[in-house]
C-alpha atoms as a PDB file:
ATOM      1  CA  UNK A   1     -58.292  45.048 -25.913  1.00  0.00           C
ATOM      2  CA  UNK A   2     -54.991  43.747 -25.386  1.00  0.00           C
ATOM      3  CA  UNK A   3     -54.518  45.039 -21.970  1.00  0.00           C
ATOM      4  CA  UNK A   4     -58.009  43.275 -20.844  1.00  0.00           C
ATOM      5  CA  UNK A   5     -57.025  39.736 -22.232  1.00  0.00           C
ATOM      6  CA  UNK A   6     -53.446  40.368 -20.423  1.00  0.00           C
ATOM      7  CA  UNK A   7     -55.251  40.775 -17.332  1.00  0.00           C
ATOM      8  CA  UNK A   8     -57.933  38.181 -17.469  1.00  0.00           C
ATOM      9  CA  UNK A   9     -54.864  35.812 -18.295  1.00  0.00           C
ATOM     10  CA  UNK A  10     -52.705  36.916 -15.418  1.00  0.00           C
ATOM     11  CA  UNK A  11     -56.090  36.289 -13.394  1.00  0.00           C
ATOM     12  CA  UNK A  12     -56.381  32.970 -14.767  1.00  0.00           C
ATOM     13  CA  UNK A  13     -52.932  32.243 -13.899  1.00  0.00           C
ATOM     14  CA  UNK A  14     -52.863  33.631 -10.287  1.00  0.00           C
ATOM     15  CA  UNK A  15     -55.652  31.515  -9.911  1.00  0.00           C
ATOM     16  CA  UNK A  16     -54.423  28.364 -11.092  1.00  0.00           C
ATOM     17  CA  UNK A  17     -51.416  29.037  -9.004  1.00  0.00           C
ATOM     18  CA  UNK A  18     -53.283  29.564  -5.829  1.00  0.00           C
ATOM     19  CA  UNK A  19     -55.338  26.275  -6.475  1.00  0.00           C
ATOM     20  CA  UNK A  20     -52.068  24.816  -7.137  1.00  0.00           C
ATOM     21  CA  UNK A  21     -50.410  25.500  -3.603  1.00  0.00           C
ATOM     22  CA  UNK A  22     -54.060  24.519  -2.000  1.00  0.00           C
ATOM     23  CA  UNK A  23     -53.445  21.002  -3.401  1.00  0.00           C
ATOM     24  CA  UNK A  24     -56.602  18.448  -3.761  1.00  0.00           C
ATOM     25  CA  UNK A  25     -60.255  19.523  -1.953  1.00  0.00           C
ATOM     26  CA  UNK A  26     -60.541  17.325   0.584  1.00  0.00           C
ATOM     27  CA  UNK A  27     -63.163  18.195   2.474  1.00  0.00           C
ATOM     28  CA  UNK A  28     -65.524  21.499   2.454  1.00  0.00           C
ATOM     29  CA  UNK A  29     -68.324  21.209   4.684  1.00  0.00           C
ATOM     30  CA  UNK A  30     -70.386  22.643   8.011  1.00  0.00           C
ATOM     31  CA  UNK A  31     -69.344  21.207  10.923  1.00  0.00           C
ATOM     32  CA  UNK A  32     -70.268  20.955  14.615  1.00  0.00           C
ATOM     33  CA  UNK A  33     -68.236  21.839  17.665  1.00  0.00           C
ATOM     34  CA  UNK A  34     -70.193  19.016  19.854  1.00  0.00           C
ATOM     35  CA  UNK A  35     -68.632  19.902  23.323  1.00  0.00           C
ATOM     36  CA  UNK A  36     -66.818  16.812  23.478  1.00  0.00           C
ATOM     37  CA  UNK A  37     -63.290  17.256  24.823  1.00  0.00           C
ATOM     38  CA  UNK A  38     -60.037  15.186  26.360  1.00  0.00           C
ATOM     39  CA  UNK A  39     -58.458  17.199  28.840  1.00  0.00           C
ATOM     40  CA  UNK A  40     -55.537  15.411  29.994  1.00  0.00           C
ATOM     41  CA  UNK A  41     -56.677  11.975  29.423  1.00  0.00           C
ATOM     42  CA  UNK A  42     -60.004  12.576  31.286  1.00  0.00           C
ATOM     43  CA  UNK A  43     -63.141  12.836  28.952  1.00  0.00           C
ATOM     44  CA  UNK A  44     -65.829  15.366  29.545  1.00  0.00           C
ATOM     45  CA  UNK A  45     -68.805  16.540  27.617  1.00  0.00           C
ATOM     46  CA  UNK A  46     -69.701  20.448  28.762  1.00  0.00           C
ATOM     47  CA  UNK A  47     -67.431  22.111  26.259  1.00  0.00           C
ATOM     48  CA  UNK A  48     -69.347  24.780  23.935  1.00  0.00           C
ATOM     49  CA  UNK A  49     -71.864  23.589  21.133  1.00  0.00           C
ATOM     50  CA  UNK A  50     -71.594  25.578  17.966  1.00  0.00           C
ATOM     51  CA  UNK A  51     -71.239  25.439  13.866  1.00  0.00           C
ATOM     52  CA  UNK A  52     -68.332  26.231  12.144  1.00  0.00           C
ATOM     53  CA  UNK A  53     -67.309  26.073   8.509  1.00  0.00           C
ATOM     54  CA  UNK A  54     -63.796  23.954   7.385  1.00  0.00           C
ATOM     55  CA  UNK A  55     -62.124  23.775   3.731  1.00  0.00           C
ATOM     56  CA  UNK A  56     -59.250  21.381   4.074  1.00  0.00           C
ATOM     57  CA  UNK A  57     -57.351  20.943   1.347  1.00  0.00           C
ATOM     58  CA  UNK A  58     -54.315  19.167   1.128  1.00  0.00           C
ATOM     59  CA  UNK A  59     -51.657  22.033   1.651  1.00  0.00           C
ATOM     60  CA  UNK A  60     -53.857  24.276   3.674  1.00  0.00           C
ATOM     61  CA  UNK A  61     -57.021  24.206   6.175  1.00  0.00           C
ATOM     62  CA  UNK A  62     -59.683  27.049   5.972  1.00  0.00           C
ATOM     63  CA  UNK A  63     -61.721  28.288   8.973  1.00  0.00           C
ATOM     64  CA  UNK A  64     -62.961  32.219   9.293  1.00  0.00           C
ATOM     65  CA  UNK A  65     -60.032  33.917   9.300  1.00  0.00           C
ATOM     66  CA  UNK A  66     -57.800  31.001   9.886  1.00  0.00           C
ATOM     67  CA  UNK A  67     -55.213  29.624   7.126  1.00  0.00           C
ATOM     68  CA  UNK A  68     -52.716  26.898   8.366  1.00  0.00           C
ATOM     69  CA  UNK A  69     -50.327  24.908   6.461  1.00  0.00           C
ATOM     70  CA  UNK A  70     -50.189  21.243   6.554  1.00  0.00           C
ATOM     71  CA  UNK A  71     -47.417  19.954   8.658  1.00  0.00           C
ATOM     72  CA  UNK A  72     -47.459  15.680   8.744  1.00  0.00           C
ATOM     73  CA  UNK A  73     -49.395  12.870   9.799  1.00  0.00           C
ATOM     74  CA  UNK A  74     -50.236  11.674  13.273  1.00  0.00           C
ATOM     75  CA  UNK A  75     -51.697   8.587  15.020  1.00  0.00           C
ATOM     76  CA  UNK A  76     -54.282   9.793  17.324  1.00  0.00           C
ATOM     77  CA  UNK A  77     -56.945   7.105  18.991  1.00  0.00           C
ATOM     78  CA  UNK A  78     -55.857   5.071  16.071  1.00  0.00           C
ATOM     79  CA  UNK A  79     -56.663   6.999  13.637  1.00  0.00           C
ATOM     80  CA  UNK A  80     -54.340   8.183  10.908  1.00  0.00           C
ATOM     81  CA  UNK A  81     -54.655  12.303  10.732  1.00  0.00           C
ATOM     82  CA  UNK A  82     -53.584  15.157   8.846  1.00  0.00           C
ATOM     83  CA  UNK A  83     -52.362  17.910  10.263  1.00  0.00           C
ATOM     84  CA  UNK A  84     -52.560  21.477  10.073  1.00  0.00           C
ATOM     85  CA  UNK A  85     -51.224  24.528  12.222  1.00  0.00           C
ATOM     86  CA  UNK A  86     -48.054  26.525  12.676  1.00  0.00           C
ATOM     87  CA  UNK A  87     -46.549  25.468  15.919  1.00  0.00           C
ATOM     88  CA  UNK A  88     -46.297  22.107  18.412  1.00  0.00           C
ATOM     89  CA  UNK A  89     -49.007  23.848  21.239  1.00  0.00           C
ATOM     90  CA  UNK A  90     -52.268  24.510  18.743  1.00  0.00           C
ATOM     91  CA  UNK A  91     -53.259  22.499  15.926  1.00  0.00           C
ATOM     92  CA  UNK A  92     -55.848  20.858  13.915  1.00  0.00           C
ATOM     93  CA  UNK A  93     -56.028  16.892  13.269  1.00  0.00           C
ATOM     94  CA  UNK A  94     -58.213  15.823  10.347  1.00  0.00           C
ATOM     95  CA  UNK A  95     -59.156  11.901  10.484  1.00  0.00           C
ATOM     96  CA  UNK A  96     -59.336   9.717   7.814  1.00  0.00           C
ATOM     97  CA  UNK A  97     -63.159   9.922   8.000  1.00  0.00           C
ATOM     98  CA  UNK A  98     -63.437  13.550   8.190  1.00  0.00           C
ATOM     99  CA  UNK A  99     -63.820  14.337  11.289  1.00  0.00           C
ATOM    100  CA  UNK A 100     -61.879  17.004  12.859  1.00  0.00           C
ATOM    101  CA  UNK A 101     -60.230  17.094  16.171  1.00  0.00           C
ATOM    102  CA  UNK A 102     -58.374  20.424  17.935  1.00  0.00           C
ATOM    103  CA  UNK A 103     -55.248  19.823  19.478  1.00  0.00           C
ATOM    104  CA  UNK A 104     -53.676  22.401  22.531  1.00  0.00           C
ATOM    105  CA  UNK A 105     -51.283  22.483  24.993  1.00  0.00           C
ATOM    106  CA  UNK A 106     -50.822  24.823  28.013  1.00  0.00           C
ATOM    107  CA  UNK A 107     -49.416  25.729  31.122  1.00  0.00           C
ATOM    108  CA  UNK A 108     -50.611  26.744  34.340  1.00  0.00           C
ATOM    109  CA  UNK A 109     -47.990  27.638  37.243  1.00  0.00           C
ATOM    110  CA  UNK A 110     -49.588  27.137  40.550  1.00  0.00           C
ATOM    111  CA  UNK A 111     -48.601  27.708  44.191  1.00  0.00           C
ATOM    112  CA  UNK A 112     -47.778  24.341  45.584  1.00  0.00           C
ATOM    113  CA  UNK A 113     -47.939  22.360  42.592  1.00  0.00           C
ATOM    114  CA  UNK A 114     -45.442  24.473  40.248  1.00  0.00           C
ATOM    115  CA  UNK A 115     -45.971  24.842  36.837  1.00  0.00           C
ATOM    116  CA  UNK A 116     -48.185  21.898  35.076  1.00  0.00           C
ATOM    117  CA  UNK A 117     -48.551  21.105  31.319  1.00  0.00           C
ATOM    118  CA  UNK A 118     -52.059  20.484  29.888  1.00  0.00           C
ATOM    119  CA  UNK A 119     -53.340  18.839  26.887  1.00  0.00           C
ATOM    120  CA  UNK A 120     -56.617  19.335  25.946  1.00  0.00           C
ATOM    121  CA  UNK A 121     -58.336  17.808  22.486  1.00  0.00           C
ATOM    122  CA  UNK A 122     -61.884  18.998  21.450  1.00  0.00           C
ATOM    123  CA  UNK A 123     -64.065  16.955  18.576  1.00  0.00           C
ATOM    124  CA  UNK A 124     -66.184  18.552  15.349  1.00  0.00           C
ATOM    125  CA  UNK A 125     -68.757  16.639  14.132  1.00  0.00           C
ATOM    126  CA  UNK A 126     -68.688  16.309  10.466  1.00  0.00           C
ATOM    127  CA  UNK A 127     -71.997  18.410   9.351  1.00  0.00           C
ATOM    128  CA  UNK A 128     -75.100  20.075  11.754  1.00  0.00           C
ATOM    129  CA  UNK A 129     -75.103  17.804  14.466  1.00  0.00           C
ATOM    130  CA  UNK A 130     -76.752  20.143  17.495  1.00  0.00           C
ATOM    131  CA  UNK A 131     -80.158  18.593  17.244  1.00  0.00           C
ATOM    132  CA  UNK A 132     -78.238  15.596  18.589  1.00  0.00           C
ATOM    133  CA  UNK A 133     -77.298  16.812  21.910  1.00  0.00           C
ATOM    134  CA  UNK A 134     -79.888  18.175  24.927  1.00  0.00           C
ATOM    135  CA  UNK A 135     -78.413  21.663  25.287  1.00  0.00           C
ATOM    136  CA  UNK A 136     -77.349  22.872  21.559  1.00  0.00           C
ATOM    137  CA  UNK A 137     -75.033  25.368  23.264  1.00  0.00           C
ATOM    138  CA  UNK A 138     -73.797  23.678  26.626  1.00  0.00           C
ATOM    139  CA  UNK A 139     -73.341  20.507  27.967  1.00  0.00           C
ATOM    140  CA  UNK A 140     -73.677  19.670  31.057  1.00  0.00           C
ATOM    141  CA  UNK A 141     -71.388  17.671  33.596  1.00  0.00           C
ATOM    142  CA  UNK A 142     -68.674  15.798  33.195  1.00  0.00           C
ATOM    143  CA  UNK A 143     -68.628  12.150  32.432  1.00  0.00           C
ATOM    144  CA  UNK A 144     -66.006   9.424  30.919  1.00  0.00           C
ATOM    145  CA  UNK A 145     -66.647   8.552  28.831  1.00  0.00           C
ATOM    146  CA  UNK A 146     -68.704  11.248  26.855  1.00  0.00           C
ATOM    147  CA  UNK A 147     -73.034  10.611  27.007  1.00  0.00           C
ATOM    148  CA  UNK A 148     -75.683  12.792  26.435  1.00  0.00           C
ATOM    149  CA  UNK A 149     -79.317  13.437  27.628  1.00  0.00           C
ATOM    150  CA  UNK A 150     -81.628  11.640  24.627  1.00  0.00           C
ATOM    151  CA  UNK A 151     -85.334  11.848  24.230  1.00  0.00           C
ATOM    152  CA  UNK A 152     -87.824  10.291  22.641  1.00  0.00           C
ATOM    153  CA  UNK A 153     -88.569  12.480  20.056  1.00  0.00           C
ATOM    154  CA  UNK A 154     -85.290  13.325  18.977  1.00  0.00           C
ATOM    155  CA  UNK A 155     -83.964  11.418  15.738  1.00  0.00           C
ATOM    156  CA  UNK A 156     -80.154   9.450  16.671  1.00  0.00           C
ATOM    157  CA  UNK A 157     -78.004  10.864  14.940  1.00  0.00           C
ATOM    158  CA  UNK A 158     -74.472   8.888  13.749  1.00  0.00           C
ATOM    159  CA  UNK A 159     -71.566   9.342  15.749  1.00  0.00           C
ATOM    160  CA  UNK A 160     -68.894  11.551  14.302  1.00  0.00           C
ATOM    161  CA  UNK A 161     -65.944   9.523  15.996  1.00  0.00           C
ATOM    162  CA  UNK A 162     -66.381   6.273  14.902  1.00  0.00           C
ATOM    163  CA  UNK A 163     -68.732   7.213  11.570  1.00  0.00           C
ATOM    164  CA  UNK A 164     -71.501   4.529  13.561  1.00  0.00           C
ATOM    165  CA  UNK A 165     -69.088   1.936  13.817  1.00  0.00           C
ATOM    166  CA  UNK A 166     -69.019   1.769  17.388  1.00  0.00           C
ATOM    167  CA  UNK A 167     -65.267   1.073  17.767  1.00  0.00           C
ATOM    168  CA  UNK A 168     -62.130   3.199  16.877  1.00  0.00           C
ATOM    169  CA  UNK A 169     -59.089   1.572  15.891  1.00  0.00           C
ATOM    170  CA  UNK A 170     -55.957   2.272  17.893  1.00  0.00           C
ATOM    171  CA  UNK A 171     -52.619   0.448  19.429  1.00  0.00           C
ATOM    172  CA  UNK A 172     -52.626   1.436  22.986  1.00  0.00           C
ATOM    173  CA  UNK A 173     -51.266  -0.497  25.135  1.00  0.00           C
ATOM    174  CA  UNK A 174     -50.328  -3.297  23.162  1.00  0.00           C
ATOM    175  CA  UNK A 175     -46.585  -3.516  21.610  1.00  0.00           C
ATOM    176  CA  UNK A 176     -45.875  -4.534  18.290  1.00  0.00           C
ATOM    177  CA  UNK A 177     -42.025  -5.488  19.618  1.00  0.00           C
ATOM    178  CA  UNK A 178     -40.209  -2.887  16.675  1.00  0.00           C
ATOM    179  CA  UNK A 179     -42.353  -4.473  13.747  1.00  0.00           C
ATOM    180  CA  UNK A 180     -42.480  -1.949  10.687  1.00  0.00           C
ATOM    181  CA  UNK A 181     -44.751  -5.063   9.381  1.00  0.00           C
ATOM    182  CA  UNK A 182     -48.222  -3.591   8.656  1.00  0.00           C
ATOM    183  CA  UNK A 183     -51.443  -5.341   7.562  1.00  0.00           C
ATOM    184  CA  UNK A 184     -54.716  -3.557   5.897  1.00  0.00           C
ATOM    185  CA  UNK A 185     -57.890  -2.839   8.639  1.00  0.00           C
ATOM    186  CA  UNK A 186     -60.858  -2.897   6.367  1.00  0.00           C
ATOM    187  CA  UNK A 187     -63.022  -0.881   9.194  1.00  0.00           C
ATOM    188  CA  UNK A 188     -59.784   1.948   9.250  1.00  0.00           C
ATOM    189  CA  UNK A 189     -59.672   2.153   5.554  1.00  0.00           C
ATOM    190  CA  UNK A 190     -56.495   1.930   5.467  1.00  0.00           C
ATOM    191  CA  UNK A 191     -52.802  -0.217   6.452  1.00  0.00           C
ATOM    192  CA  UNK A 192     -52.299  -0.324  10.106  1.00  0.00           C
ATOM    193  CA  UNK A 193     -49.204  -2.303  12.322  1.00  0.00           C
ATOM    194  CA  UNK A 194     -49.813  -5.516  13.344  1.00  0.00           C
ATOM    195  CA  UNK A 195     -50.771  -4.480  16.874  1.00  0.00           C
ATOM    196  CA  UNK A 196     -53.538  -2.357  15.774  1.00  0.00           C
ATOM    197  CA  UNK A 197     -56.740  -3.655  17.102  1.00  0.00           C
ATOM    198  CA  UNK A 198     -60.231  -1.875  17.994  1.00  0.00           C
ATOM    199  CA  UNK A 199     -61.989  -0.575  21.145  1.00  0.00           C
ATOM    200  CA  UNK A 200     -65.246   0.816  21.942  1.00  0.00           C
ATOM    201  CA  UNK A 201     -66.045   4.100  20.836  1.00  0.00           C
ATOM    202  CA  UNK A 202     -65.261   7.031  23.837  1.00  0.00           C
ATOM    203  CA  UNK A 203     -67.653   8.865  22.483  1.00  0.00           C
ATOM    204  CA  UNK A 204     -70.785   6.839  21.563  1.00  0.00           C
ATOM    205  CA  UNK A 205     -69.787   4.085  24.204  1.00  0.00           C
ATOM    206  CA  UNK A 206     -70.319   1.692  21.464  1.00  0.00           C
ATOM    207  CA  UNK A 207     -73.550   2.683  19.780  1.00  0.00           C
ATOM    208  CA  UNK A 208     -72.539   4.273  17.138  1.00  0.00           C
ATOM    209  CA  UNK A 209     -75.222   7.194  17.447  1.00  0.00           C
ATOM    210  CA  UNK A 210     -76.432   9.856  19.769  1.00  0.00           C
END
């Protein structure tokens, strides 16, 4: 009898120190590889379609057999992300809305041109989002920025990106001259710098739904 309540307390405690090193549940939900993609600043929309699964928890994202460690904060299309992955080439970016964004860098030596660097980003839609889109495994073309085929019958669906806003907050192109000044962006959720201002959504094109 002993021996059983030892264990079931060392199993207790194993688990409370796993849940420990996970930190908080942020975010445990089905999401949707939508074919959306950057590839070195150009945007094109005929990546694969498919679900996939994320826990992100503080300390540690989740996917199949996937486990990567948190490593900082970034600024990407203005918004503020989390980051998770074990070196500078591959990694994932969670927003502050959710969605989740794949970041990788690679290069390709060629004859003339030498050897290039690439950055590519791909977008996950935050929950079953292939009724939205014509081909649920394929787009089709290439466009910038991103668009898809609609139809009448098909229900819109809210845009991942900008969570139907329409706009995505960001600072490019405009300097904020060294300021460390920040004020709060209601839209963003959260404190920005003073040059932060919004554009249309890339990949709505300002709807706010497919």
């Amino acid at each position: 009898m002993n021996r059983l309540v030892a264990l079931v307390m060392m199993i207790t405690f194993a688990t409370g120190i796993f849940a420990q090193n996970n930190g908080r549940l942020l975010y445990n939900d089905t999401y949707t590889s939508n074919g959306i993609y950057v590839l070195d600043g150009q945007w094109y929309n005929n990546g694969p379609r498919m679900l996939t699964s994320f826990q992100i928890y503080e300390n540690y994202l989740y996917s199949g057999n996937m486990t990567l460690p948190y490593r900082g904060n970034v600024t990407y299309m203005g918004y503020q992300c989390r980051c998770y992955g074990t070196n500078n080439d591959s990694y994932y970016m969670v927003a502050n809305n959710g969605v989740v964004m794949y970041y990788f860098s690679f290069t390709t030596t060629y004859p003339i041109m030498g050897t290039v660097r690439s950055t590519s980003v791909s977008f996950y839609d935050k929950g079953n989002t292939l009724g939205a889109y014509s081909n649920p495994n394929m787009g089709g073309g290439y466009t910038s920025p991103p668009t898809t085929t609609t139809t009448p019958t098909r229900t819109p669906r809210t845009c991942g990106l900008c969570n139907g806003r329409g706009t995505v907050g960001t600072d490019e192109g405009v300097s904020n001259y060294g300021s460390d000044k920040k004020k709060w962006c209601a839209d963003c959720r959260t404190y920005v710098y003073l040059n932060h201002y919004h554009k249309t959504c890339p990949s709505c094109n300002g709807r706010g739904k497919w």
